[in-house]
PDB file of N, CA and C in Angstrom:
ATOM      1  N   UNK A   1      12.154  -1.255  11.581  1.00  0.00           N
ATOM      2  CA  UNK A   1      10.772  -0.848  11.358  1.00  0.00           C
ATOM      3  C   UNK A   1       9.845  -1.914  11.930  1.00  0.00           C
ATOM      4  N   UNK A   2       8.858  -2.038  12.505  1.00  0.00           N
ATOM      5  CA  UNK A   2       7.871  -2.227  13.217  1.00  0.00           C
ATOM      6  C   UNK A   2       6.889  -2.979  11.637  1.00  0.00           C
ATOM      7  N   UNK A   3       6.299  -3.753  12.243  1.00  0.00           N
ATOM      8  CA  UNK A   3       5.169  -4.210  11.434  1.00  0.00           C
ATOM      9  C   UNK A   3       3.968  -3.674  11.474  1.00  0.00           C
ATOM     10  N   UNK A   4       3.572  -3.190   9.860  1.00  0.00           N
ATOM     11  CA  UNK A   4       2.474  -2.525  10.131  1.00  0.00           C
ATOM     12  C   UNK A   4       1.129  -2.685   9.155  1.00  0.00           C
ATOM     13  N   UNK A   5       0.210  -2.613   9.734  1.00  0.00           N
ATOM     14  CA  UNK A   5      -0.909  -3.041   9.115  1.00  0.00           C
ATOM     15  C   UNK A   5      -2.150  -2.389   8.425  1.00  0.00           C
ATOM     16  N   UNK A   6      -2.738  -1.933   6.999  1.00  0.00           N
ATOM     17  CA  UNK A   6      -2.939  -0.930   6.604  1.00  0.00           C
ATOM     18  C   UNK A   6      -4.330  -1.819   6.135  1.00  0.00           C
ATOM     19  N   UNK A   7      -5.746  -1.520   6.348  1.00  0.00           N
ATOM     20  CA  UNK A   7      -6.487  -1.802   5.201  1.00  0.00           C
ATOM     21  C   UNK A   7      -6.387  -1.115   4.051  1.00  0.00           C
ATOM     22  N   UNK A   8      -6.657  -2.235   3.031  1.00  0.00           N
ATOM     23  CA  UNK A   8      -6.327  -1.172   1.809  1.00  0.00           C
ATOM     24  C   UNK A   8      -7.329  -1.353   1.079  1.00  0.00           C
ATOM     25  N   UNK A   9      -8.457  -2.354   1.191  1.00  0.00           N
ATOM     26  CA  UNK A   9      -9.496  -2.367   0.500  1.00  0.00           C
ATOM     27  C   UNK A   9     -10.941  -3.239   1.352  1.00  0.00           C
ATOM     28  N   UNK A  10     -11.968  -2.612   1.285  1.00  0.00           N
ATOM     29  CA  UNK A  10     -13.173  -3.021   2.016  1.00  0.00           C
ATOM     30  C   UNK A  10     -14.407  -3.106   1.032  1.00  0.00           C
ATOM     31  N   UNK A  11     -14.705  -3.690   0.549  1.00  0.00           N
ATOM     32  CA  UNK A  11     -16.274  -3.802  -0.367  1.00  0.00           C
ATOM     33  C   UNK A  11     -17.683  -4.638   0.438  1.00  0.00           C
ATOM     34  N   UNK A  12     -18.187  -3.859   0.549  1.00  0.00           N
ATOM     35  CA  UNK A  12     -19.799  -4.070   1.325  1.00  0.00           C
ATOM     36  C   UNK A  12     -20.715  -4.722   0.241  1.00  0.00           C
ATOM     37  N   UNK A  13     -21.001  -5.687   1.025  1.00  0.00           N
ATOM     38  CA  UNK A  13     -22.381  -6.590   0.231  1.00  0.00           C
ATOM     39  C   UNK A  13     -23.565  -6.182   0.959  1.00  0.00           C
ATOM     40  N   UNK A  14     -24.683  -5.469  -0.033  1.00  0.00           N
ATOM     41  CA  UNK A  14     -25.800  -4.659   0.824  1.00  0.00           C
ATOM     42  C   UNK A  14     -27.126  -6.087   0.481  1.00  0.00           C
ATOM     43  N   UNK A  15     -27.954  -5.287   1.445  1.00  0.00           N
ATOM     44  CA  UNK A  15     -29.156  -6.365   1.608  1.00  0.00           C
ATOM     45  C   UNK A  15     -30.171  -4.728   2.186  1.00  0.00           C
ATOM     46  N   UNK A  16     -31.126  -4.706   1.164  1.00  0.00           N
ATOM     47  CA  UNK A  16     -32.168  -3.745   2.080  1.00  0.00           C
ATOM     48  C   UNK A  16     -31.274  -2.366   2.373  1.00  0.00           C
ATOM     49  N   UNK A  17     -30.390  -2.039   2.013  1.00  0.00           N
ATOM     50  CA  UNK A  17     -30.037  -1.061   2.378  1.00  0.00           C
ATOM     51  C   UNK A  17     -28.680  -0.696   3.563  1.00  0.00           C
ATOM     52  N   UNK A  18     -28.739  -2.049   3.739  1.00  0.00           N
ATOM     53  CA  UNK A  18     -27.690  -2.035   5.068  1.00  0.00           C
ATOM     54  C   UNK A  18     -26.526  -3.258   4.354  1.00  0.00           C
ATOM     55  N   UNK A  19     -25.685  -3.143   5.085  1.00  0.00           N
ATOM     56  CA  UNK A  19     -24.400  -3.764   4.839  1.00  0.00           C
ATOM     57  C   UNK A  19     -24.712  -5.321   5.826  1.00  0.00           C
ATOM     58  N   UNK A  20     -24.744  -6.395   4.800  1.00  0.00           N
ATOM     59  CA  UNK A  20     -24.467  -7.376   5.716  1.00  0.00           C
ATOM     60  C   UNK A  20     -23.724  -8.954   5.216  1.00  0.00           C
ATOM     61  N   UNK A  21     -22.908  -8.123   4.707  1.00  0.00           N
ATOM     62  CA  UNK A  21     -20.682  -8.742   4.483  1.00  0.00           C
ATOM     63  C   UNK A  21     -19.992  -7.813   4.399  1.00  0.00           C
ATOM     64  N   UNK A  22     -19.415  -7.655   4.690  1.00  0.00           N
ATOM     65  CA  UNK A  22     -17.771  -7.306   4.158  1.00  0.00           C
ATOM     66  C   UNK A  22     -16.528  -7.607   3.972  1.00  0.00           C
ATOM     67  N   UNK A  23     -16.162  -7.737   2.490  1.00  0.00           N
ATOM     68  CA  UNK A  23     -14.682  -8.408   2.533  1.00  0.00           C
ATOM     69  C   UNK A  23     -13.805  -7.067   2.585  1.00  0.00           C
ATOM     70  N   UNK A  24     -12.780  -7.663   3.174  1.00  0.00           N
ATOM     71  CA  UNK A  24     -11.590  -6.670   3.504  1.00  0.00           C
ATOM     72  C   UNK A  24     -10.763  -6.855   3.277  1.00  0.00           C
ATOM     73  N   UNK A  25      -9.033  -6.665   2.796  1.00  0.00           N
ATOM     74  CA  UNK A  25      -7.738  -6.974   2.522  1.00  0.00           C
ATOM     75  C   UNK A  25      -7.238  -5.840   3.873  1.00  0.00           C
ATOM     76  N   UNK A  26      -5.631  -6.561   3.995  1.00  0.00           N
ATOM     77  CA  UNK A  26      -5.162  -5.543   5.141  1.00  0.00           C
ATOM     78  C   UNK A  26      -3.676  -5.984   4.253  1.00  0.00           C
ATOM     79  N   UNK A  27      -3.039  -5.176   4.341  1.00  0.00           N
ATOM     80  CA  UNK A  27      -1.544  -5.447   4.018  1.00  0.00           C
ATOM     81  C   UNK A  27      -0.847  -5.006   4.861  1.00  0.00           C
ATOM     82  N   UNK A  28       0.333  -6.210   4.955  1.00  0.00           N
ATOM     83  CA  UNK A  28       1.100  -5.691   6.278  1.00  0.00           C
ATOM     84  C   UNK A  28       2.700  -5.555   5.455  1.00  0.00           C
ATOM     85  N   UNK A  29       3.249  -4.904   6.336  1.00  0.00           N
ATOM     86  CA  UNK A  29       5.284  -4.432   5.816  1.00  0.00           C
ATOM     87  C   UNK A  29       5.724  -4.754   7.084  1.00  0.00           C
ATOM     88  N   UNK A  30       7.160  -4.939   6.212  1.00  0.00           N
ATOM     89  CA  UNK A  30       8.038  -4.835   7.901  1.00  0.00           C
ATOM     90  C   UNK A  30       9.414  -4.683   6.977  1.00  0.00           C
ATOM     91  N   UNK A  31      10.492  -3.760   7.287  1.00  0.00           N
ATOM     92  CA  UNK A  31      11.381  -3.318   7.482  1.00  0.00           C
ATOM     93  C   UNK A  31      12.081  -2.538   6.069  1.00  0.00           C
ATOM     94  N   UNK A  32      12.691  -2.067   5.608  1.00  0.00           N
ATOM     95  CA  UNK A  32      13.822  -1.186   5.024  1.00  0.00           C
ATOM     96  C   UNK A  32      14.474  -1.600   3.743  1.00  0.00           C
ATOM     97  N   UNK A  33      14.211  -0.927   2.881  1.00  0.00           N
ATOM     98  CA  UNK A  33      15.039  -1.331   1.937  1.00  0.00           C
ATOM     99  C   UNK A  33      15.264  -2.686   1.558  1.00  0.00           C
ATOM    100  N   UNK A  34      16.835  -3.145   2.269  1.00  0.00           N
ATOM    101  CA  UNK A  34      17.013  -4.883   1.784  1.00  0.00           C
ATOM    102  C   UNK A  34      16.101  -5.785   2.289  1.00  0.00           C
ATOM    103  N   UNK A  35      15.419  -5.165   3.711  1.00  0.00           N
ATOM    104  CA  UNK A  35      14.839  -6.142   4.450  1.00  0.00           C
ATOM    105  C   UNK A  35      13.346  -6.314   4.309  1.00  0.00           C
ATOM    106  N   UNK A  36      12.927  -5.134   3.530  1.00  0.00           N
ATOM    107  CA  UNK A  36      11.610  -5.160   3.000  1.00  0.00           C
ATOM    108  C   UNK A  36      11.149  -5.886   2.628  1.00  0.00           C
ATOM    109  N   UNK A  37       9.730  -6.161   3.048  1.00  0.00           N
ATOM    110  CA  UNK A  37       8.968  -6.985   2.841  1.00  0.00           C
ATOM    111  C   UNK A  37       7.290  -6.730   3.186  1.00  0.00           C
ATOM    112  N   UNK A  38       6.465  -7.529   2.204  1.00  0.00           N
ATOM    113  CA  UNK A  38       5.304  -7.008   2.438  1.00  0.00           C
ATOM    114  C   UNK A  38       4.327  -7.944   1.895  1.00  0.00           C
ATOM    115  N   UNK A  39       3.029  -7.875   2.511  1.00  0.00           N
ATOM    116  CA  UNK A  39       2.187  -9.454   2.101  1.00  0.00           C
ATOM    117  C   UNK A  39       0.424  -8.724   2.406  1.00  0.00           C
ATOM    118  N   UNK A  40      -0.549  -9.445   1.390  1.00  0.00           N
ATOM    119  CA  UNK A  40      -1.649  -8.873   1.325  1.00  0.00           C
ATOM    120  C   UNK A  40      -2.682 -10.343   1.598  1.00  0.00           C
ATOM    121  N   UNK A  41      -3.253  -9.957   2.885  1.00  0.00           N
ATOM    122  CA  UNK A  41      -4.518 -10.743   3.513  1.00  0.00           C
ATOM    123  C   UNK A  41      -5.825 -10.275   2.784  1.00  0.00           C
ATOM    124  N   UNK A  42      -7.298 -11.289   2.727  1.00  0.00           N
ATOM    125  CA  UNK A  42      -8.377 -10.725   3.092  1.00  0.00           C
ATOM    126  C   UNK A  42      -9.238 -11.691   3.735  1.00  0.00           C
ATOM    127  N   UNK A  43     -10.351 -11.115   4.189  1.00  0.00           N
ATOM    128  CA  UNK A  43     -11.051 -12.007   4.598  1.00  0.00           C
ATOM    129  C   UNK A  43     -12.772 -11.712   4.742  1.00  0.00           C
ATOM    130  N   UNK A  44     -13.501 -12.393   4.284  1.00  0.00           N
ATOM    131  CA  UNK A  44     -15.212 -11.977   4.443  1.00  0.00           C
ATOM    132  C   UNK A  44     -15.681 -12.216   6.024  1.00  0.00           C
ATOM    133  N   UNK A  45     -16.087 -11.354   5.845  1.00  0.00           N
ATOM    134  CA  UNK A  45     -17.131 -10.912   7.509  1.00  0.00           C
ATOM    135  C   UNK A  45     -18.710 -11.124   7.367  1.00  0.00           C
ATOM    136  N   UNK A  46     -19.407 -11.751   7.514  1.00  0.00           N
ATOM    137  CA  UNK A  46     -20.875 -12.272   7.602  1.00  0.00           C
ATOM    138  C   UNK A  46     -21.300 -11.181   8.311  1.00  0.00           C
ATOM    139  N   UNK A  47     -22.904 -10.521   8.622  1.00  0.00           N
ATOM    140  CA  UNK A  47     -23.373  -9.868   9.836  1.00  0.00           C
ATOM    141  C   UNK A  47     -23.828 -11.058  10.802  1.00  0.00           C
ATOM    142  N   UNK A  48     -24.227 -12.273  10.202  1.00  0.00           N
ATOM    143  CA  UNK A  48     -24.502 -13.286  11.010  1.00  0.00           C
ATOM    144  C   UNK A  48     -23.555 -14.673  10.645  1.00  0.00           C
ATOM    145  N   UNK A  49     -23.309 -15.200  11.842  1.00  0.00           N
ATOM    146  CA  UNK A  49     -22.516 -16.507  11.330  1.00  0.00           C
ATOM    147  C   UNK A  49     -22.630 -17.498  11.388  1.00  0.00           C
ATOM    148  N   UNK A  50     -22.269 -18.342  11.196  1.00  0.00           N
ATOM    149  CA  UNK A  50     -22.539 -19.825  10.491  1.00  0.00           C
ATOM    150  C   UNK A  50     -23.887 -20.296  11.891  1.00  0.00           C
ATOM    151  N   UNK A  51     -23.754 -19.726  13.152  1.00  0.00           N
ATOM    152  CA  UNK A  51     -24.443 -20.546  14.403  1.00  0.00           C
ATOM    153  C   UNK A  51     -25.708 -19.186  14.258  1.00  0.00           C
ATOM    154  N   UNK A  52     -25.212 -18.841  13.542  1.00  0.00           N
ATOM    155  CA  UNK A  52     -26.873 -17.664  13.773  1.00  0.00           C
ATOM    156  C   UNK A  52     -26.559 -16.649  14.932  1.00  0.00           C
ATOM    157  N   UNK A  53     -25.511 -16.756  15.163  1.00  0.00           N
ATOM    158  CA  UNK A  53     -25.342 -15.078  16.063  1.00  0.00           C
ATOM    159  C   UNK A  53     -24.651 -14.066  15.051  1.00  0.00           C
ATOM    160  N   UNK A  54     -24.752 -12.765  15.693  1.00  0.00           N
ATOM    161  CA  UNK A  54     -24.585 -11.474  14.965  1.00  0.00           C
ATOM    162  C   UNK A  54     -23.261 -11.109  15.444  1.00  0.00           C
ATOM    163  N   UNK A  55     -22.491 -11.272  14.219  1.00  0.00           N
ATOM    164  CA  UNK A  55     -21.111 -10.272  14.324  1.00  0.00           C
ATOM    165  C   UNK A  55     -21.292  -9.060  14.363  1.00  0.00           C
ATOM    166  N   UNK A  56     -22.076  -8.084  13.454  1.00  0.00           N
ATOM    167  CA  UNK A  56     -21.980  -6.980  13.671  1.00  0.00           C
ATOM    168  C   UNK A  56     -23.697  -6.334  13.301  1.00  0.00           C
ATOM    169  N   UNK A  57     -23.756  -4.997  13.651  1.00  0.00           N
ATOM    170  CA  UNK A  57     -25.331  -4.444  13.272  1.00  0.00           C
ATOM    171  C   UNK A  57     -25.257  -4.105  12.179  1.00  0.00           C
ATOM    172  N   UNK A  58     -26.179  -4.513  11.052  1.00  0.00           N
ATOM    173  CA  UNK A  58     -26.528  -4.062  10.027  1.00  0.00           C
ATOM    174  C   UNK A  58     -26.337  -2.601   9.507  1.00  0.00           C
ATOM    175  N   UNK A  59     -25.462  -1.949   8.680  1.00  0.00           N
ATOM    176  CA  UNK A  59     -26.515  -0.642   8.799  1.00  0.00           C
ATOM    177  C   UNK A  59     -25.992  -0.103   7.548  1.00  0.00           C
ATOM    178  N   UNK A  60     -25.996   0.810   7.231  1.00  0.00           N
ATOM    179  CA  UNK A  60     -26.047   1.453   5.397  1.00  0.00           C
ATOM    180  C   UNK A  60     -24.540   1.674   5.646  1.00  0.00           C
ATOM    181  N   UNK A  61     -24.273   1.393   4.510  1.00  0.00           N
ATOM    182  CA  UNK A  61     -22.198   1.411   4.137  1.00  0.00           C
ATOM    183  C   UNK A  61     -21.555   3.151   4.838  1.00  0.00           C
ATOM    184  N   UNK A  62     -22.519   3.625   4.225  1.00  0.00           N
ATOM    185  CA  UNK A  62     -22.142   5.297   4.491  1.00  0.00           C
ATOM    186  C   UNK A  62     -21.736   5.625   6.326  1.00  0.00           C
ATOM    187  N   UNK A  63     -22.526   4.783   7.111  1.00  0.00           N
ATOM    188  CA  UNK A  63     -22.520   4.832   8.265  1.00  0.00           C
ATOM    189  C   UNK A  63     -21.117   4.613   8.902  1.00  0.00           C
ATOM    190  N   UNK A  64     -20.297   3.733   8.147  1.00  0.00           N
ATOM    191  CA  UNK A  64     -19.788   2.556   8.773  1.00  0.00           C
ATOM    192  C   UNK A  64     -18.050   3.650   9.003  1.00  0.00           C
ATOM    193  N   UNK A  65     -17.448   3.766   9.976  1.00  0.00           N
ATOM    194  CA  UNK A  65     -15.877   4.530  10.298  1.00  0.00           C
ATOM    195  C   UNK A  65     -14.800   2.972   9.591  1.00  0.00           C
ATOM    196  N   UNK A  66     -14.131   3.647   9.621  1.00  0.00           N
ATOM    197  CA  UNK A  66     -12.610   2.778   9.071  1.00  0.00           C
ATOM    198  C   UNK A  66     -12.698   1.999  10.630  1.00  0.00           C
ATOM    199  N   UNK A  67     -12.714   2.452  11.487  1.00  0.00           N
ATOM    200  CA  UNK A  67     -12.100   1.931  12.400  1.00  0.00           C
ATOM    201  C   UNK A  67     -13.015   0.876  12.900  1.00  0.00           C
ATOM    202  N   UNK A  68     -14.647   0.743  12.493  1.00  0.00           N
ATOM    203  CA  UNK A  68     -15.308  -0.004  12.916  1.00  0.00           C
ATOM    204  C   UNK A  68     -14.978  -1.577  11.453  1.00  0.00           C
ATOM    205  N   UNK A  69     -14.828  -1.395  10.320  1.00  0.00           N
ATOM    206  CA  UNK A  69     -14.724  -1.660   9.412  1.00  0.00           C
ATOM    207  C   UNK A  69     -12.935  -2.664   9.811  1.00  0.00           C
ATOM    208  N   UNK A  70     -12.302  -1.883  10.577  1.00  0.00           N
ATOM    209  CA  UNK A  70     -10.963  -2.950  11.090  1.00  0.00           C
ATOM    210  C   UNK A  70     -11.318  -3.336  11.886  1.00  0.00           C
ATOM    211  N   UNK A  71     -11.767  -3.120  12.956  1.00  0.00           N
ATOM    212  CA  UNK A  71     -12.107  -4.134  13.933  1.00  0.00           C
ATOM    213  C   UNK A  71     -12.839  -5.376  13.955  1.00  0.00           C
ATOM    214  N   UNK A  72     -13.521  -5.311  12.699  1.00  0.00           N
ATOM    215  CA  UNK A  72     -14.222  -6.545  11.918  1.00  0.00           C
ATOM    216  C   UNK A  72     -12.954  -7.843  11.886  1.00  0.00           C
ATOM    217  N   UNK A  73     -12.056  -7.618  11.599  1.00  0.00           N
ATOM    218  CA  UNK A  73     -11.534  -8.317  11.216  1.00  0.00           C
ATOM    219  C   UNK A  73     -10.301  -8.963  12.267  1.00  0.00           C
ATOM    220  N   UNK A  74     -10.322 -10.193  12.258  1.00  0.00           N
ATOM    221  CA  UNK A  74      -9.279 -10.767  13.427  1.00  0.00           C
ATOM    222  C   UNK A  74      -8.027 -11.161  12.543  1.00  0.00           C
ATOM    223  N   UNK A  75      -6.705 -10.753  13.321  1.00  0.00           N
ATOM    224  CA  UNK A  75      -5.565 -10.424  12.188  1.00  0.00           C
ATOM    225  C   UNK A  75      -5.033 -11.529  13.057  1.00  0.00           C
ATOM    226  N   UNK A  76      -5.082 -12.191  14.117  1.00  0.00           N
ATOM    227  CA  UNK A  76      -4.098 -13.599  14.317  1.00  0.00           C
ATOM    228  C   UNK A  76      -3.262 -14.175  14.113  1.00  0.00           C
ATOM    229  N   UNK A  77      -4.255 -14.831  13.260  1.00  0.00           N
ATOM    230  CA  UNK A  77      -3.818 -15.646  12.029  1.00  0.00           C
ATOM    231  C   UNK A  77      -2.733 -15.159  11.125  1.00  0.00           C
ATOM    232  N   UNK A  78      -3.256 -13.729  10.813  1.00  0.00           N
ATOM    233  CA  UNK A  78      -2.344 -13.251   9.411  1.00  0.00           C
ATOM    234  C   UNK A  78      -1.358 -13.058  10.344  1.00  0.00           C
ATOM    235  N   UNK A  79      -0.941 -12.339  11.436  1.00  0.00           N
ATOM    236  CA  UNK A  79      -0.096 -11.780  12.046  1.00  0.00           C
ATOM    237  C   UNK A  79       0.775 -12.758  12.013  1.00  0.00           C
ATOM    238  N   UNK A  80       0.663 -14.313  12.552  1.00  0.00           N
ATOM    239  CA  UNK A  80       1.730 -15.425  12.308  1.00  0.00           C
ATOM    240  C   UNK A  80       1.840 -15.705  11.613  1.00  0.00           C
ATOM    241  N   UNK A  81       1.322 -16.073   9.949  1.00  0.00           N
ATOM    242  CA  UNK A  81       1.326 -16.399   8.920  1.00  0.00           C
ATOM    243  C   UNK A  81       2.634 -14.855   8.175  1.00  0.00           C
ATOM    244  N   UNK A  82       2.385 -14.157   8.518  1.00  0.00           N
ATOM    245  CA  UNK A  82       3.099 -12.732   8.394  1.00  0.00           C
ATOM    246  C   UNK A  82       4.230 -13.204   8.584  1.00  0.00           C
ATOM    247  N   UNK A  83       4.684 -13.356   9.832  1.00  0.00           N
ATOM    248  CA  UNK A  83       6.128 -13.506  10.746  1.00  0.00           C
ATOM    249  C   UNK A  83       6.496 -14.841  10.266  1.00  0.00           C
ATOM    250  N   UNK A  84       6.144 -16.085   9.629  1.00  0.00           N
ATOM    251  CA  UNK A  84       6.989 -17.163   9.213  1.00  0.00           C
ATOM    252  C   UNK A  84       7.180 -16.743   7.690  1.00  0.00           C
ATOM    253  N   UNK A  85       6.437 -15.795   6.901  1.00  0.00           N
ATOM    254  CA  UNK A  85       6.659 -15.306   5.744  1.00  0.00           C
ATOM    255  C   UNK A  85       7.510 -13.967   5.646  1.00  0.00           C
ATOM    256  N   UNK A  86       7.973 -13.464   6.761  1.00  0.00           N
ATOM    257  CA  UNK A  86       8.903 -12.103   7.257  1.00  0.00           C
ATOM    258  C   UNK A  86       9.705 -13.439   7.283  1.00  0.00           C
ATOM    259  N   UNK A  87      10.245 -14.247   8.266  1.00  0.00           N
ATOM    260  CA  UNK A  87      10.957 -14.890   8.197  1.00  0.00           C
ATOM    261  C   UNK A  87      11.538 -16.198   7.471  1.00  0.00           C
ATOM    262  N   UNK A  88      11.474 -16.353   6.779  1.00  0.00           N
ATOM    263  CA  UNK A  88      11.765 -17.471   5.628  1.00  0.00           C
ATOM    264  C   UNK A  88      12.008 -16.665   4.702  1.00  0.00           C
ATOM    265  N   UNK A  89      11.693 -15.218   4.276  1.00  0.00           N
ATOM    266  CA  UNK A  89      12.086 -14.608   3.241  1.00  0.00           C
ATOM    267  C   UNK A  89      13.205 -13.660   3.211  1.00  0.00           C
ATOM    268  N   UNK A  90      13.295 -13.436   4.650  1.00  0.00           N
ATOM    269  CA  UNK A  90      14.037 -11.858   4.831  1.00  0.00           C
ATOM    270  C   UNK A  90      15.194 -12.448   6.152  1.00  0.00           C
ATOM    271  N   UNK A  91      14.700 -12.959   7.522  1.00  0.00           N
ATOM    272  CA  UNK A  91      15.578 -13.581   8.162  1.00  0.00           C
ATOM    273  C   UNK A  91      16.776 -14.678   8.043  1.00  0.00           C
ATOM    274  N   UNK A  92      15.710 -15.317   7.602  1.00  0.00           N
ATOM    275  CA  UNK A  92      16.267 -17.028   7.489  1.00  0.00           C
ATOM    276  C   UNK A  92      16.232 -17.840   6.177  1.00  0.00           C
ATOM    277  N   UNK A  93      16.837 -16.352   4.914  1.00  0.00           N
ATOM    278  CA  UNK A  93      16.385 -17.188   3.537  1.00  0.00           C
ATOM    279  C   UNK A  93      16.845 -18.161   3.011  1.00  0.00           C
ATOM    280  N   UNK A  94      16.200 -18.792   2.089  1.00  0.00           N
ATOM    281  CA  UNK A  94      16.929 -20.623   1.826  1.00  0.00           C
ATOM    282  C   UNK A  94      18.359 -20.345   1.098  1.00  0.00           C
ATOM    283  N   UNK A  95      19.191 -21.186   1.499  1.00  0.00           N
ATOM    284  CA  UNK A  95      20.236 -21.126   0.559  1.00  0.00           C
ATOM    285  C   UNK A  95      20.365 -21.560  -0.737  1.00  0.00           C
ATOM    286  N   UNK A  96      20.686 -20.783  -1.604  1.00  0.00           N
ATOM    287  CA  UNK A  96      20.826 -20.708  -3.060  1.00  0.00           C
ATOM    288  C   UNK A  96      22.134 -21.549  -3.499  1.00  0.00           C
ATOM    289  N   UNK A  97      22.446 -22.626  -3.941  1.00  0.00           N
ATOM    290  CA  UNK A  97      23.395 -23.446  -4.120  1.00  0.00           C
ATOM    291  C   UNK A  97      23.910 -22.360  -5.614  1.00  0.00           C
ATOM    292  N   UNK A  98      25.261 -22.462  -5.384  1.00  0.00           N
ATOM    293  CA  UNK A  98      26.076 -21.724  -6.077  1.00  0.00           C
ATOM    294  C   UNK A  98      26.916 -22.675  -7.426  1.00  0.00           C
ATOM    295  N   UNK A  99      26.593 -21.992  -8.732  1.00  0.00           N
ATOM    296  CA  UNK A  99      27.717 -22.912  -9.569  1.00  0.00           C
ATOM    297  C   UNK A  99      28.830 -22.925  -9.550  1.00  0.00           C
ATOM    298  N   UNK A 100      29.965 -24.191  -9.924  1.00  0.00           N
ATOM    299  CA  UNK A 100      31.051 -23.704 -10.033  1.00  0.00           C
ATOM    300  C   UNK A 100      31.712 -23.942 -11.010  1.00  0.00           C
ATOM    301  N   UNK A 101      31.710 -22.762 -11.422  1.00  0.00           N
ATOM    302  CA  UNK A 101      32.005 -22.505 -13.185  1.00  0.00           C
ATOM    303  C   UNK A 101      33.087 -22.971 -13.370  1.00  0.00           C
ATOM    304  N   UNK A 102      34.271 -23.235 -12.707  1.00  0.00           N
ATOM    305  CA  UNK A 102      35.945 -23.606 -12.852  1.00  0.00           C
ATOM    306  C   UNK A 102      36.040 -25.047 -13.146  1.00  0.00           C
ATOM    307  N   UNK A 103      34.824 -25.833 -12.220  1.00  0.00           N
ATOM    308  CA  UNK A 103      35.189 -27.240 -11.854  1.00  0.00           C
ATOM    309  C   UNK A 103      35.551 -27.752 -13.579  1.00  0.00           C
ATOM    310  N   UNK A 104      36.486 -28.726 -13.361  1.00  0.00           N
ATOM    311  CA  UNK A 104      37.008 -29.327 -14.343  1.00  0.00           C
ATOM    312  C   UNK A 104      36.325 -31.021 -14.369  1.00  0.00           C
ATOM    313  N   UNK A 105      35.713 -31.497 -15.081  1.00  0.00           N
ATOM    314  CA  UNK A 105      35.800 -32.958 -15.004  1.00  0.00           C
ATOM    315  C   UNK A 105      36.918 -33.981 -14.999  1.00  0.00           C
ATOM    316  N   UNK A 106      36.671 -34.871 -13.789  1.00  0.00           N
ATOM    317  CA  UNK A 106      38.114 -35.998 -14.141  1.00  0.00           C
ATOM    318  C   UNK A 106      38.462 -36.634 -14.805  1.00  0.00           C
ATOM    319  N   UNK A 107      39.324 -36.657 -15.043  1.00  0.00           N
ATOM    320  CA  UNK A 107      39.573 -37.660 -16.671  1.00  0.00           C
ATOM    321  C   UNK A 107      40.049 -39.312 -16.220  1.00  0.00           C
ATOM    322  N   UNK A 108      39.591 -39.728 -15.009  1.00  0.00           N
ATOM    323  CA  UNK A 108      40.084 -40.949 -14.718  1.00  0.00           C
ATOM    324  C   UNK A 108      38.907 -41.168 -13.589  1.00  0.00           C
TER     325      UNK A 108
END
């Protein structure tokens, strides 16, 4: 299975009528049953940012498509943060040191 990436939650901070934040979560999966696995990002979106330019146009929540609402968001980051957490959990998991219930102590 393919890695895949779902928003699953978006809440708009209004000003005047128009939207200008949005935090978003995206959750991503990757594979089957044993290999399953799955991890939940978010991140706030400004309409303006820290230098005073405009990420996005203002405009009333109602306006806004899913698809403009993901594109807000740069997945990078999560995408590698994803794949060393796909892998350390599901690829390459730590080894679990095993007891051994038999061992006898030496008597000398």
């Amino acid at each position: 299975m393919a890695v895949t990436k779902t928003v699953t939650g978006a809440m708009p901070y209004e000003k005047d009528g128009n939207v200008v934040r949005w935090d978003v979560e995206v959750k991503y999966e990757d594979g089957e049953e044993d290999t399953y696995f799955t991890s939940s990002f978010s991140n706030s979106v400004d309409s303006i940012d820290p230098n005073g330019e405009e990420v996005f146009e203002e405009k009333a929540k109602g306006d806004w498509t899913l698809a403009e609402i993901t594109a807000l968001v740069s997945t990078d980051r999560w995408d590698r943060v994803f794949a060393l957490q796909y892998d350390s959990v599901i690829t390459n998991p730590p080894v679990v040191p095993v007891a051994d219930t038999s061992f006898k102590l030496p008597t000398a």
